[in-house]
C-alpha atoms as a PDB file:
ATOM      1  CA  UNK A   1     112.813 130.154 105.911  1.00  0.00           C
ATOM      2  CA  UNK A   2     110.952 132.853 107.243  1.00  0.00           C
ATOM      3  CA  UNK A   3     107.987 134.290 105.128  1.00  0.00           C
ATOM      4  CA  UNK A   4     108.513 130.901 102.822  1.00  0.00           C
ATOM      5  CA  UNK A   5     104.765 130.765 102.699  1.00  0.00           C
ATOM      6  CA  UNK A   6     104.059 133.827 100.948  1.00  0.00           C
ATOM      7  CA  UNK A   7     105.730 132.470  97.580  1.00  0.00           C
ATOM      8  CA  UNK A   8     104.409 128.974  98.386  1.00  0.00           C
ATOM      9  CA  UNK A   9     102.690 127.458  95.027  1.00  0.00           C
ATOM     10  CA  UNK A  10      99.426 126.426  95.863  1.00  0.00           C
ATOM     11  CA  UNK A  11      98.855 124.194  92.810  1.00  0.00           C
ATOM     12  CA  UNK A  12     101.966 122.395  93.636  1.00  0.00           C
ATOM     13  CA  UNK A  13     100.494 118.828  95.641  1.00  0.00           C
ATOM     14  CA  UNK A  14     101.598 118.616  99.198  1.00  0.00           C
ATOM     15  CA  UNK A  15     104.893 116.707 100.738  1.00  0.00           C
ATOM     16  CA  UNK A  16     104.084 116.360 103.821  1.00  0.00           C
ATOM     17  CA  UNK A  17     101.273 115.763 106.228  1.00  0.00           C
ATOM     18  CA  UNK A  18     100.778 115.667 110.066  1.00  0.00           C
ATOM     19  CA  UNK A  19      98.055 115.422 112.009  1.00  0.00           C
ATOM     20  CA  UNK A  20      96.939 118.659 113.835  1.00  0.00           C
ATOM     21  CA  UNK A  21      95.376 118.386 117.169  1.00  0.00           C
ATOM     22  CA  UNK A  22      93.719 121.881 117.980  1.00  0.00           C
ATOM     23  CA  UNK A  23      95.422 123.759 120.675  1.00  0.00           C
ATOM     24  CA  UNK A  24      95.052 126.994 122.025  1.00  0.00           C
ATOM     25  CA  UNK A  25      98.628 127.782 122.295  1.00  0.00           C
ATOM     26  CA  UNK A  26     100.917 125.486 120.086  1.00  0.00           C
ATOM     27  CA  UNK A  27     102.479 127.207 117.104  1.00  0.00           C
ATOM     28  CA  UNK A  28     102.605 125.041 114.185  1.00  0.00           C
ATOM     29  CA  UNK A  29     104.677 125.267 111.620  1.00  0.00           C
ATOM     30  CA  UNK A  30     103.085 127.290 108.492  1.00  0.00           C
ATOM     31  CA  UNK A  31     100.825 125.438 106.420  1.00  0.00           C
ATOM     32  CA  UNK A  32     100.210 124.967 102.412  1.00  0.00           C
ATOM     33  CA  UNK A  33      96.920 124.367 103.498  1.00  0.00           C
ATOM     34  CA  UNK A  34      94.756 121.798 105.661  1.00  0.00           C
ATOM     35  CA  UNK A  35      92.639 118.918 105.188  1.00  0.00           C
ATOM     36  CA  UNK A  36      89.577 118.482 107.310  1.00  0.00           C
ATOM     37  CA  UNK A  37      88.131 115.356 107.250  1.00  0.00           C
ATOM     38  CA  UNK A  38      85.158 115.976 109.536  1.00  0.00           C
ATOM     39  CA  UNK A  39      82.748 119.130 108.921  1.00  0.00           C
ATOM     40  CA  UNK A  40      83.024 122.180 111.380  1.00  0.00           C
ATOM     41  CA  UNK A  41      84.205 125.028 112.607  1.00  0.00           C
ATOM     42  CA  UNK A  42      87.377 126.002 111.775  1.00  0.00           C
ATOM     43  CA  UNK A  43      89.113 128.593 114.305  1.00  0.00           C
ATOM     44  CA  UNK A  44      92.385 129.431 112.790  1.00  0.00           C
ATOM     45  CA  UNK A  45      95.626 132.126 112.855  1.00  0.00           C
ATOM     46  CA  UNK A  46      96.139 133.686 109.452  1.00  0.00           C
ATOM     47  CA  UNK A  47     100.164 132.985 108.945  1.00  0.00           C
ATOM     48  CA  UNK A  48     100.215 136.626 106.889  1.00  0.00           C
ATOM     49  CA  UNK A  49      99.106 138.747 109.416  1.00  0.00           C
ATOM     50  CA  UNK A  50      98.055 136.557 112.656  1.00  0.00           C
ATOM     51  CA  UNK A  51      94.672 137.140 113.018  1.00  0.00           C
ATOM     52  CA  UNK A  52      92.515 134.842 114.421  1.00  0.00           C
ATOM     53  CA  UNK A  53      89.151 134.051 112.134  1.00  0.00           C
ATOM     54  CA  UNK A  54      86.520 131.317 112.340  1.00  0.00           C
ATOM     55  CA  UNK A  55      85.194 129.551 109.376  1.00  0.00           C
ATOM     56  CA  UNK A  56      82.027 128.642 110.033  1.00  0.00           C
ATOM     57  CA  UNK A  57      80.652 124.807 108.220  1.00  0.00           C
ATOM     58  CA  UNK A  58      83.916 124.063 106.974  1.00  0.00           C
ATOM     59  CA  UNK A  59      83.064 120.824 104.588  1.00  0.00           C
ATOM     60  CA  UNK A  60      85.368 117.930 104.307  1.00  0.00           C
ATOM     61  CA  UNK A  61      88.392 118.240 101.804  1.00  0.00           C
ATOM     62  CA  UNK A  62      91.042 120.491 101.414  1.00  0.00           C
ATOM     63  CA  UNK A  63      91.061 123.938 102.428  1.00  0.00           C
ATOM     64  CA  UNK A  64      93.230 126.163 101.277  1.00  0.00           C
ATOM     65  CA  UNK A  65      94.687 128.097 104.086  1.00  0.00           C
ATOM     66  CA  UNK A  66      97.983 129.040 105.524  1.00  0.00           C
ATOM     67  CA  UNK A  67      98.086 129.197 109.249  1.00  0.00           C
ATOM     68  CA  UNK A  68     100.089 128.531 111.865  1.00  0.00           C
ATOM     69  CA  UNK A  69      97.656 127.726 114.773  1.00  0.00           C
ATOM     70  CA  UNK A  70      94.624 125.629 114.567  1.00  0.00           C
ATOM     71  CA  UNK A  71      92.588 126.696 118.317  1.00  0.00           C
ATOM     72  CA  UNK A  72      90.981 124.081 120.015  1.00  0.00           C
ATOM     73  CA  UNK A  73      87.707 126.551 121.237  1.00  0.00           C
ATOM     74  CA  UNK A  74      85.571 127.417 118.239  1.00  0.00           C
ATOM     75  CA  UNK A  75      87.392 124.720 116.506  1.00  0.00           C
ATOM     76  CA  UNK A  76      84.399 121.545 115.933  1.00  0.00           C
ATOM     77  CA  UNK A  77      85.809 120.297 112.875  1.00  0.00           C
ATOM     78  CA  UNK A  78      87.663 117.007 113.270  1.00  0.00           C
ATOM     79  CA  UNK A  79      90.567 114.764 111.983  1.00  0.00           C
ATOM     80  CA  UNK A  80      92.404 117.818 110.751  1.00  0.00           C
ATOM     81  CA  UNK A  81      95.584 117.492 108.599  1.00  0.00           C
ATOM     82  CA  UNK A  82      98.401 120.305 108.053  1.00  0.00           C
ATOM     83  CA  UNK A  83      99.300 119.730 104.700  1.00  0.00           C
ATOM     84  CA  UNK A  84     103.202 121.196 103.834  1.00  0.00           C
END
């Protein structure tokens, strides 16, 4: 369902999780947000408008973002989960 994520409830818990392994060219598919279970940084591509932004000292927890590609370089944060 494309654009699905822009009316996507954000206080509504996840259904689904899968482990993301950062890559610098693998789509994933658009996230309710992510969980990062190791602090870092976070190099991401916004699902709205795919820009590419780094968040720098991410702590461990959920973070509310909706991407669709989690880059490996910049990326130092670990055991990273999509949450859908």
């Amino acid at each position: 369902m494309a654009g699905a994520y822009r009316s996507a409830d954000a206080t509504v818990a996840a259904r689904k999780a899968v482990a993301v392994v950062p890559n610098n060219a693998t789509l994933i598919p658009v996230t309710r947000s992510l969980y990062v279970g190791t602090s870092g940084n976070l190099t991401v591509r916004m699902a709205e408008d795919q820009t590419n932004v780094t968040f720098a000292n991410v702590q461990p927890g959920v973070f509310p973002v909706q991407v669709d590609m989690v880059f490996a370089t910049g990326t130092t944060a670990a055991d990273i989960v999509a949450l859908y």
